[in-house]
N, C-alpha and C. Protein backbone atom coordinates (compact mmCIF):
# COMPACT_ATOMS: atom_id res chain seq x y z
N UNK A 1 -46.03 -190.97 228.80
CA UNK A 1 -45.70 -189.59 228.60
C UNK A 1 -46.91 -188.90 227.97
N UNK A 2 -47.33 -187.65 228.32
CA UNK A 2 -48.21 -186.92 228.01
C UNK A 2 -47.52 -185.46 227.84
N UNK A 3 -48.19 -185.27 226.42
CA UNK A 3 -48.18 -183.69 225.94
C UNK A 3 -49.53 -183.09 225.95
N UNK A 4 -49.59 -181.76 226.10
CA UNK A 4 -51.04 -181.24 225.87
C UNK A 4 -50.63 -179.76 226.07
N UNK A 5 -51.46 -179.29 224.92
CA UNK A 5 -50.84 -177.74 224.78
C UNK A 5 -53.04 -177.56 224.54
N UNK A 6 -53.29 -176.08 225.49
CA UNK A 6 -54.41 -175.77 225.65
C UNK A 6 -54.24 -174.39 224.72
N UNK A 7 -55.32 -173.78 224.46
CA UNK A 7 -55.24 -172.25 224.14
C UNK A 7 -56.64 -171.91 223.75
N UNK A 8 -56.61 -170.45 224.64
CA UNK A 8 -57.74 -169.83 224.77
C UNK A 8 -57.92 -168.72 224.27
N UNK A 9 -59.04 -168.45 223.14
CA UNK A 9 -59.03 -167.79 222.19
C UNK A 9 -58.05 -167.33 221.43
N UNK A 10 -57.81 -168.60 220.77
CA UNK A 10 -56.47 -168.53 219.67
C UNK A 10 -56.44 -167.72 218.65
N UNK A 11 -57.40 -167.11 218.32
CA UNK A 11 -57.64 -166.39 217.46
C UNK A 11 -57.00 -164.48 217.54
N UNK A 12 -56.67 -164.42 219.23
CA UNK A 12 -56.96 -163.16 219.95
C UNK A 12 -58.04 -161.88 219.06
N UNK A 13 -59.13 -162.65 219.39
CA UNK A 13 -60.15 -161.50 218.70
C UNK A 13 -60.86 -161.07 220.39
N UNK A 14 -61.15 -159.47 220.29
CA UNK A 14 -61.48 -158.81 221.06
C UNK A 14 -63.01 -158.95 221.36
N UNK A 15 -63.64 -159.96 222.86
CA UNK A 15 -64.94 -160.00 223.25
C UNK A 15 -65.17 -159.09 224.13
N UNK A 16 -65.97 -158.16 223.47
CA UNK A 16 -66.44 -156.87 224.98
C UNK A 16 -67.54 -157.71 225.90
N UNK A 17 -67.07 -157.58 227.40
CA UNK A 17 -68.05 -157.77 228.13
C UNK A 17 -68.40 -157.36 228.83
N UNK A 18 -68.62 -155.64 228.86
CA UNK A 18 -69.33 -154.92 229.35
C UNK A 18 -69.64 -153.88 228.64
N UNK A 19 -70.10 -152.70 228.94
CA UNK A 19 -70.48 -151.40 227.97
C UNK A 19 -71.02 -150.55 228.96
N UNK A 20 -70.50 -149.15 229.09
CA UNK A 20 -71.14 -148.12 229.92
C UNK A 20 -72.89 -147.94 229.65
N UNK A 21 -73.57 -148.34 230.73
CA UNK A 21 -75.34 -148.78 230.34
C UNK A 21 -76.08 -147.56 230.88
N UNK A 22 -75.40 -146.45 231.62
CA UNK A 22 -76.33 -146.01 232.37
C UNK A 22 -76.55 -144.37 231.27
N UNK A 23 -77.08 -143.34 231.10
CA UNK A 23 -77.12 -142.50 230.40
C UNK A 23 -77.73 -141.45 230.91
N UNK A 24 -76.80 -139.98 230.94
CA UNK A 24 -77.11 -138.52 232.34
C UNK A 24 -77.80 -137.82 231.03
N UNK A 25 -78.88 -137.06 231.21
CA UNK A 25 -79.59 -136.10 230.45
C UNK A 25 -79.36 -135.16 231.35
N UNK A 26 -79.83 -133.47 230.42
CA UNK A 26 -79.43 -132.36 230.99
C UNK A 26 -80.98 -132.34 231.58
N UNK A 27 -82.64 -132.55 231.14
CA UNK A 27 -83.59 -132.70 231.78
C UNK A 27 -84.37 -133.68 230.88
N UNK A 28 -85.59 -133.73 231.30
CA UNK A 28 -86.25 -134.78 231.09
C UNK A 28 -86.92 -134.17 229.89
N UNK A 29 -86.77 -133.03 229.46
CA UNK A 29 -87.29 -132.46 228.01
C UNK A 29 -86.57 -132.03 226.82
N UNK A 30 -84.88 -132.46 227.02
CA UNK A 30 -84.37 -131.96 226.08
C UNK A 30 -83.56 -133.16 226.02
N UNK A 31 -83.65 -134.21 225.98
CA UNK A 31 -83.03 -135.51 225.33
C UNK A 31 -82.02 -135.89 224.49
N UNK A 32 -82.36 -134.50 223.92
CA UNK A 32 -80.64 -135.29 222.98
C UNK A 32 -79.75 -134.37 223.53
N UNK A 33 -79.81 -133.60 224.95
CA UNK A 33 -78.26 -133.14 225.55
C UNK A 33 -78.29 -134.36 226.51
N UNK A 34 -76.88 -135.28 225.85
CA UNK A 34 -76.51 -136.02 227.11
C UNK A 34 -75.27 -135.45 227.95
N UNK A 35 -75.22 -135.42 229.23
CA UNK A 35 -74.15 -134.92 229.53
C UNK A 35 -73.17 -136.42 229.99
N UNK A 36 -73.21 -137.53 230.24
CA UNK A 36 -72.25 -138.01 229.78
C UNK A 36 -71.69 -139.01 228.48
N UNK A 37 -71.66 -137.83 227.38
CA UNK A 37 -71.16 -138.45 226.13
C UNK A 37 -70.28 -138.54 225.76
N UNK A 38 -69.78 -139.96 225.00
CA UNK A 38 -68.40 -139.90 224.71
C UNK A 38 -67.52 -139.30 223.87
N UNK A 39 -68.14 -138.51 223.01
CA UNK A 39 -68.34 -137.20 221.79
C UNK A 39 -68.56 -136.20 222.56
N UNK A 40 -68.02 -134.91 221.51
CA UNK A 40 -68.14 -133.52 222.25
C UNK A 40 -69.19 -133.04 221.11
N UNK A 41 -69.59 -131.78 221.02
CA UNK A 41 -70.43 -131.62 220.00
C UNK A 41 -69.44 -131.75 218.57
N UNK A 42 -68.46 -131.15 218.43
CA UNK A 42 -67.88 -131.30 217.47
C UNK A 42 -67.74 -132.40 217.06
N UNK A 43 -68.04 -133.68 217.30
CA UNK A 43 -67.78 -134.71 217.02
C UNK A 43 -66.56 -135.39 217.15
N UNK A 44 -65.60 -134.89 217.85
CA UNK A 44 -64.59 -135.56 218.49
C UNK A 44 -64.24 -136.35 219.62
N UNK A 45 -63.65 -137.17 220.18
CA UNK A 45 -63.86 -137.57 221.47
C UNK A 45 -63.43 -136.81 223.05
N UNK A 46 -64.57 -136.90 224.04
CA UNK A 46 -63.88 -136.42 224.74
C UNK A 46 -62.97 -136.89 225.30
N UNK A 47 -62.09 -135.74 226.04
CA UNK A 47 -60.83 -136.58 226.31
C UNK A 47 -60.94 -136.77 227.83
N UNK A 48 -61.79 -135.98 228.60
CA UNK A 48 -62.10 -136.36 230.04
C UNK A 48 -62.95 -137.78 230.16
N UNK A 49 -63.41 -139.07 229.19
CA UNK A 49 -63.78 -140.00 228.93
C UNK A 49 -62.93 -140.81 228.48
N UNK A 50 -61.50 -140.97 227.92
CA UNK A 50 -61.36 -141.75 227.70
C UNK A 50 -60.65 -143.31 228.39
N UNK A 51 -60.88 -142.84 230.03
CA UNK A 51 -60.32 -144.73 230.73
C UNK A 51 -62.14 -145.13 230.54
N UNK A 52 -61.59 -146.58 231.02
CA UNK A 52 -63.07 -147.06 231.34
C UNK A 52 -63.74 -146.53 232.48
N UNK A 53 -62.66 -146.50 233.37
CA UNK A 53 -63.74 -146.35 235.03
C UNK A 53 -64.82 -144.91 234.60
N UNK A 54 -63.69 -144.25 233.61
CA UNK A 54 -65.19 -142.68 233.07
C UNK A 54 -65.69 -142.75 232.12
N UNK A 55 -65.84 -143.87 231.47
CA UNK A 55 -66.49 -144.27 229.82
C UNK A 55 -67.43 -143.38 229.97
N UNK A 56 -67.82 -142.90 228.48
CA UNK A 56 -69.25 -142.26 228.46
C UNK A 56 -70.38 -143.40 227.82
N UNK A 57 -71.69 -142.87 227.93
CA UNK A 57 -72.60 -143.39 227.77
C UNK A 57 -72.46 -144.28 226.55
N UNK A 58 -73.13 -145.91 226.06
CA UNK A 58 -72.38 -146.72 225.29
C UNK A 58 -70.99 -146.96 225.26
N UNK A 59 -69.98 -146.71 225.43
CA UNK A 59 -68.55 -147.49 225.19
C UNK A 59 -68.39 -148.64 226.42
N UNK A 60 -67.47 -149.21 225.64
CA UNK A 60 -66.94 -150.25 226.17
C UNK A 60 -65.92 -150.44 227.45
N UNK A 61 -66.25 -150.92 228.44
CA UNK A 61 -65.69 -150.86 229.69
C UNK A 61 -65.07 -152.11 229.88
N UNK A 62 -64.66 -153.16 229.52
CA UNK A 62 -64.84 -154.23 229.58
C UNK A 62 -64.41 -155.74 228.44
N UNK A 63 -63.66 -156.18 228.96
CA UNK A 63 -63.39 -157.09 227.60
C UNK A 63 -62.68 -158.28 228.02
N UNK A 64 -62.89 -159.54 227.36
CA UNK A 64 -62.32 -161.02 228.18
C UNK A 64 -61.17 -160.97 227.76
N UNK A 65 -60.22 -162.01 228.06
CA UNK A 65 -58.95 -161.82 228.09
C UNK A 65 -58.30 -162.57 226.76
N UNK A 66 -57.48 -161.88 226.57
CA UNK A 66 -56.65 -162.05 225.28
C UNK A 66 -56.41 -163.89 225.57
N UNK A 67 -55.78 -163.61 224.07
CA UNK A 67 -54.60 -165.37 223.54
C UNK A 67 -54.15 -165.58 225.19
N UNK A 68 -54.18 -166.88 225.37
CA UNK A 68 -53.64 -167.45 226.57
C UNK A 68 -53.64 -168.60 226.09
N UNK A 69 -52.47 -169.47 226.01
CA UNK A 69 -51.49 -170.87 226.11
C UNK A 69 -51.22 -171.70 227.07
N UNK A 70 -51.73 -172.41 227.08
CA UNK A 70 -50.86 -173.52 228.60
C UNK A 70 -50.39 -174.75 227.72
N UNK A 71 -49.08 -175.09 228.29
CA UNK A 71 -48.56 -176.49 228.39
C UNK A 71 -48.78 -177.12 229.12
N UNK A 72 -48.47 -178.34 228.71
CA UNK A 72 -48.09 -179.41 230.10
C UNK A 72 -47.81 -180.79 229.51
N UNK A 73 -46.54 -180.72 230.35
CA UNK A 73 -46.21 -182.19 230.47
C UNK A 73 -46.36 -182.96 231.25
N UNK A 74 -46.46 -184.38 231.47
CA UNK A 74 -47.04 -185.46 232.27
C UNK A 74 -45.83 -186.58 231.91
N UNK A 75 -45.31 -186.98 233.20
CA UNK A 75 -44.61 -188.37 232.81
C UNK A 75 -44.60 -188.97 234.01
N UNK A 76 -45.82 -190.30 233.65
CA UNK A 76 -46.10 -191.21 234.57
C UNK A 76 -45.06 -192.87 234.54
N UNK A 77 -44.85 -193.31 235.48
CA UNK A 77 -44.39 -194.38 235.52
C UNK A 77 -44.92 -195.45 236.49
């Protein structure tokens, strides 16, 4: 008889594995207007950014998968 209990990231701590990489300027001389940021000027978030598929520039798109458990039993004869 065999028991065996597996678990993957038992801890459920959150690994990002991706991040929006690419970054839109308004021109090549005024650098700190990004136009896709995830902040508005006010410093709030925008809200036309917030799924991943429209992340703004830096956030997180991406992340491995939570607590996962497997059993298993085995009974050989």
């Amino acid at each position: 008889m065999e028991f065996r209990v597996d678990a993957y990231n038992a801890f459920n701590a959150v690994v990002i594995s991706a991040r929006a990489s690419s970054m839109q300027l308004a021109s090549p001389s005024a650098p700190a207007t990004i136009l896709n940021s995830e902040y508005n000027a006010n410093g709030t978030l925008n809200q036309a950014r917030l799924t991943p598929n429209n992340a703004g520039f830096g956030s997180a798109t991406g992340a491995q998968a939570m607590r996962t458990v497997q059993l298993l039993f085995r009974f050989t004869f």
